[in-house]
C-alpha atoms as a PDB file:
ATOM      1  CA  UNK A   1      66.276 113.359 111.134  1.00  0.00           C
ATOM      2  CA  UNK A   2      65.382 116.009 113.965  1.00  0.00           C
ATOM      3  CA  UNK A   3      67.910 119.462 113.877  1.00  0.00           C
ATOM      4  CA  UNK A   4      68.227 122.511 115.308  1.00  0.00           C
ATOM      5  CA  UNK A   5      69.503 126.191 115.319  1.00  0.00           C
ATOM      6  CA  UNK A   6      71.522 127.904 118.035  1.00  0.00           C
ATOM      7  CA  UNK A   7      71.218 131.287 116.468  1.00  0.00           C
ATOM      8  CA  UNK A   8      70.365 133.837 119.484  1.00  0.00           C
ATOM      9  CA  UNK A   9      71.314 134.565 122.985  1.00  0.00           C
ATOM     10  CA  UNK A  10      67.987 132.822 124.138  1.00  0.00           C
ATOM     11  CA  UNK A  11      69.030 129.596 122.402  1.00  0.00           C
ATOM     12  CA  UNK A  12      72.657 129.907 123.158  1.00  0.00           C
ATOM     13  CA  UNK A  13      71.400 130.197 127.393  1.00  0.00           C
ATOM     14  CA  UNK A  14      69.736 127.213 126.906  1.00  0.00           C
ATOM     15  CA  UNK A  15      72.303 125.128 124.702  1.00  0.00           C
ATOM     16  CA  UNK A  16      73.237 122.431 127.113  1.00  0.00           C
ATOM     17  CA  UNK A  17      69.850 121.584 127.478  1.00  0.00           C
ATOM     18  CA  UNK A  18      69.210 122.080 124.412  1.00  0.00           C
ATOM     19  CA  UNK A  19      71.501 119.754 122.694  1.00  0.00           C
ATOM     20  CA  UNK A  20      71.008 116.875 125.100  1.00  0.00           C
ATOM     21  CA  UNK A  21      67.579 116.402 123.731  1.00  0.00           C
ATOM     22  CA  UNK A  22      67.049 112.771 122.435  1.00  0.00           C
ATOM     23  CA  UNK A  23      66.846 112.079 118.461  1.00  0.00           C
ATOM     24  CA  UNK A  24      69.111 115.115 117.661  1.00  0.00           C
ATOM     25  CA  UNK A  25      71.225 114.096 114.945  1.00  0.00           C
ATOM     26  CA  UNK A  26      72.724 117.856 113.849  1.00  0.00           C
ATOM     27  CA  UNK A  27      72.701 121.208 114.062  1.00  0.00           C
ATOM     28  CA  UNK A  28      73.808 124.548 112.863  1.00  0.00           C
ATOM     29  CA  UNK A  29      74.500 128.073 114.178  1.00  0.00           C
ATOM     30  CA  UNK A  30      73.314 131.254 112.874  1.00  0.00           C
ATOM     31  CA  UNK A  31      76.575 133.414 113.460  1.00  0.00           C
ATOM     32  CA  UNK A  32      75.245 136.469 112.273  1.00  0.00           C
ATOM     33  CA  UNK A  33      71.724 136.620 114.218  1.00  0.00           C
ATOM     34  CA  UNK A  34      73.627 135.701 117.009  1.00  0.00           C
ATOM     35  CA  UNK A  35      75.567 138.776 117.077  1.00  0.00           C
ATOM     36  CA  UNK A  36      72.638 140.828 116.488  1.00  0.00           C
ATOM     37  CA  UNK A  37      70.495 139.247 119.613  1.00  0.00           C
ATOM     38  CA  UNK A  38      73.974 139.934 121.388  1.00  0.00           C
ATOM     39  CA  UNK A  39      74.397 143.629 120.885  1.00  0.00           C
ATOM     40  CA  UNK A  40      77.768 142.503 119.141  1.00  0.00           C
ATOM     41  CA  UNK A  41      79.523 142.210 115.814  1.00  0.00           C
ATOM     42  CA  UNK A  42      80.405 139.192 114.189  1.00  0.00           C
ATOM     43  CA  UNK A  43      83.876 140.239 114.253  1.00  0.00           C
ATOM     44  CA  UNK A  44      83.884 140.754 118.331  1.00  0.00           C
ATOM     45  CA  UNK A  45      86.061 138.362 119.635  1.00  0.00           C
ATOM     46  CA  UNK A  46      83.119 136.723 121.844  1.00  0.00           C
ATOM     47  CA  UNK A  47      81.669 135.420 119.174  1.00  0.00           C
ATOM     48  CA  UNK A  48      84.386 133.068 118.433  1.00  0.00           C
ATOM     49  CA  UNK A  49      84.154 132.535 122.422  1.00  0.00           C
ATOM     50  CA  UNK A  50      79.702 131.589 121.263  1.00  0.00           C
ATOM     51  CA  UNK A  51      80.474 129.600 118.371  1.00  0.00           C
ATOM     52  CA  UNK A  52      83.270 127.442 119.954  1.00  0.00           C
ATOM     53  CA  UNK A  53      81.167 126.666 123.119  1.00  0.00           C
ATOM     54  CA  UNK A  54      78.271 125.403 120.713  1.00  0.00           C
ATOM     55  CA  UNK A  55      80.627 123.590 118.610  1.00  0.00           C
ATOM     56  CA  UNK A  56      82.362 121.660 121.755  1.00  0.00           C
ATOM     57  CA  UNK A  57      78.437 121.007 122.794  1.00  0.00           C
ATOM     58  CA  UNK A  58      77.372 119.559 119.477  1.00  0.00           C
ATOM     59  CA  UNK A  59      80.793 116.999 119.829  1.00  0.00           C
ATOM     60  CA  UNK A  60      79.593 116.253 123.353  1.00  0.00           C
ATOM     61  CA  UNK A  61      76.449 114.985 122.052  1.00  0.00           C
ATOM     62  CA  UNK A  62      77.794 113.696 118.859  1.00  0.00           C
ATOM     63  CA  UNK A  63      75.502 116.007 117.071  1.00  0.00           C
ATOM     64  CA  UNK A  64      77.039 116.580 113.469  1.00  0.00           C
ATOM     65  CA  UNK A  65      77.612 120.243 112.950  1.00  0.00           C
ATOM     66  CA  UNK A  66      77.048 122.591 109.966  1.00  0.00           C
ATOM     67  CA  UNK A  67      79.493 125.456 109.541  1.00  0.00           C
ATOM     68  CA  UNK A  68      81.977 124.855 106.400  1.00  0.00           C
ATOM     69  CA  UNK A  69      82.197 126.880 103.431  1.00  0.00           C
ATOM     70  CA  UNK A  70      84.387 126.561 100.674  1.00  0.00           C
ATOM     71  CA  UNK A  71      86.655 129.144 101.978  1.00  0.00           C
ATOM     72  CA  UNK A  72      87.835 127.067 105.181  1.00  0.00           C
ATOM     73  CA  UNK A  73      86.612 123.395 104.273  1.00  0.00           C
ATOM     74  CA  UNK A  74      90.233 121.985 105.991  1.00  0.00           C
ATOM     75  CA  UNK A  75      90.464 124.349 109.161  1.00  0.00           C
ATOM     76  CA  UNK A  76      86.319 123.236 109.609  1.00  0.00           C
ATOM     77  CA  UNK A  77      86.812 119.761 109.602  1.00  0.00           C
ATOM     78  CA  UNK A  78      89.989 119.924 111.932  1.00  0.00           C
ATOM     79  CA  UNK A  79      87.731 122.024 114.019  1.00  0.00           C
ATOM     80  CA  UNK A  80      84.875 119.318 114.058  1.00  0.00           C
ATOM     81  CA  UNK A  81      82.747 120.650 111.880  1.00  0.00           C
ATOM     82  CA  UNK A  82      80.440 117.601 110.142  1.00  0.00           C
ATOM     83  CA  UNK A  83      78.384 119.609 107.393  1.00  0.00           C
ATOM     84  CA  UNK A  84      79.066 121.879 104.708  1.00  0.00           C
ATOM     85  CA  UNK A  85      77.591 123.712 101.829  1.00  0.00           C
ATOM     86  CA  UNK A  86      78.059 123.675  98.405  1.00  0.00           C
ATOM     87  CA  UNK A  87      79.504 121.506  95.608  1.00  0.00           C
ATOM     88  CA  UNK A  88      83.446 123.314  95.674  1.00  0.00           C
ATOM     89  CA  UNK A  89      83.465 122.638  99.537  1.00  0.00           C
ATOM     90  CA  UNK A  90      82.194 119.279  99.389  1.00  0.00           C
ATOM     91  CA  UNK A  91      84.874 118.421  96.777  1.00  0.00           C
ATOM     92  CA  UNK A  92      87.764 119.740  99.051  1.00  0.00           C
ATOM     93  CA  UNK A  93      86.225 117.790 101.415  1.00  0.00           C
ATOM     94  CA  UNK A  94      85.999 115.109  99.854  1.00  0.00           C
ATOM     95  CA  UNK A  95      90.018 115.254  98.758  1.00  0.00           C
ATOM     96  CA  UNK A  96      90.746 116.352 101.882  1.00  0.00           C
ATOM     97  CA  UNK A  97      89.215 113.126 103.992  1.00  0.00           C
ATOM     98  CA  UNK A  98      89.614 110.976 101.608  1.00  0.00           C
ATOM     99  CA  UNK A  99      85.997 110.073 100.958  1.00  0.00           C
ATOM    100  CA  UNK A 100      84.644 109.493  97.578  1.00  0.00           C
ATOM    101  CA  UNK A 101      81.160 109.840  96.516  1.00  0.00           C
ATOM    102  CA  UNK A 102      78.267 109.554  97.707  1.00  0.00           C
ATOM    103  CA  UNK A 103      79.932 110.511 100.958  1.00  0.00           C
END
């Protein structure tokens, strides 16, 4: 499996091209060092702007995207968000889609 980060405004220029590479199969963003190659907090309003355009990208391409915590597993999902972190999230999850494990 072949991923990548869209974590600075260098990466985020280049996303569409980016993203269309072949054998992709997911991704993540780096909110934080995104802000910081910005010139922005993470709480500036733009960065919801950043993070939405990647995350409409990554559908485009089918990518599955990383992004849910156990603090917003539901609103993630609903989002689009694909991958999460941690065993609490990935038992609301889980619950929440229905899934049972391994999946």
């Amino acid at each position: 499996m072949l991923g990548v980060k869209i974590e600075d405004r260098y990466a985020f220029a280049n996303l569409e091209e980016t993203l269309k590479v072949p054998g992709l199969s997911f991704g993540e963003s780096g909110p934080s060092d995104m802000a910081l190659s910005m010139g922005i907090k993470t709480s500036d309003p733009r960065m919801k702007e950043v993070l939405a355009k990647i995350l409409a990208v990554a559908k485009l391409h089918n990518l599955a995207w990383e992004g849910i915590s156990k603090n917003d597993v539901v609103d993630k999902i609903k989002e689009g968000y694909r991958i999460g972190f941690g065993l609490e999230a990935a038992e609301i999850g889980r619950k929440y889609t229905n899934r049972t494990i391994p999946y």
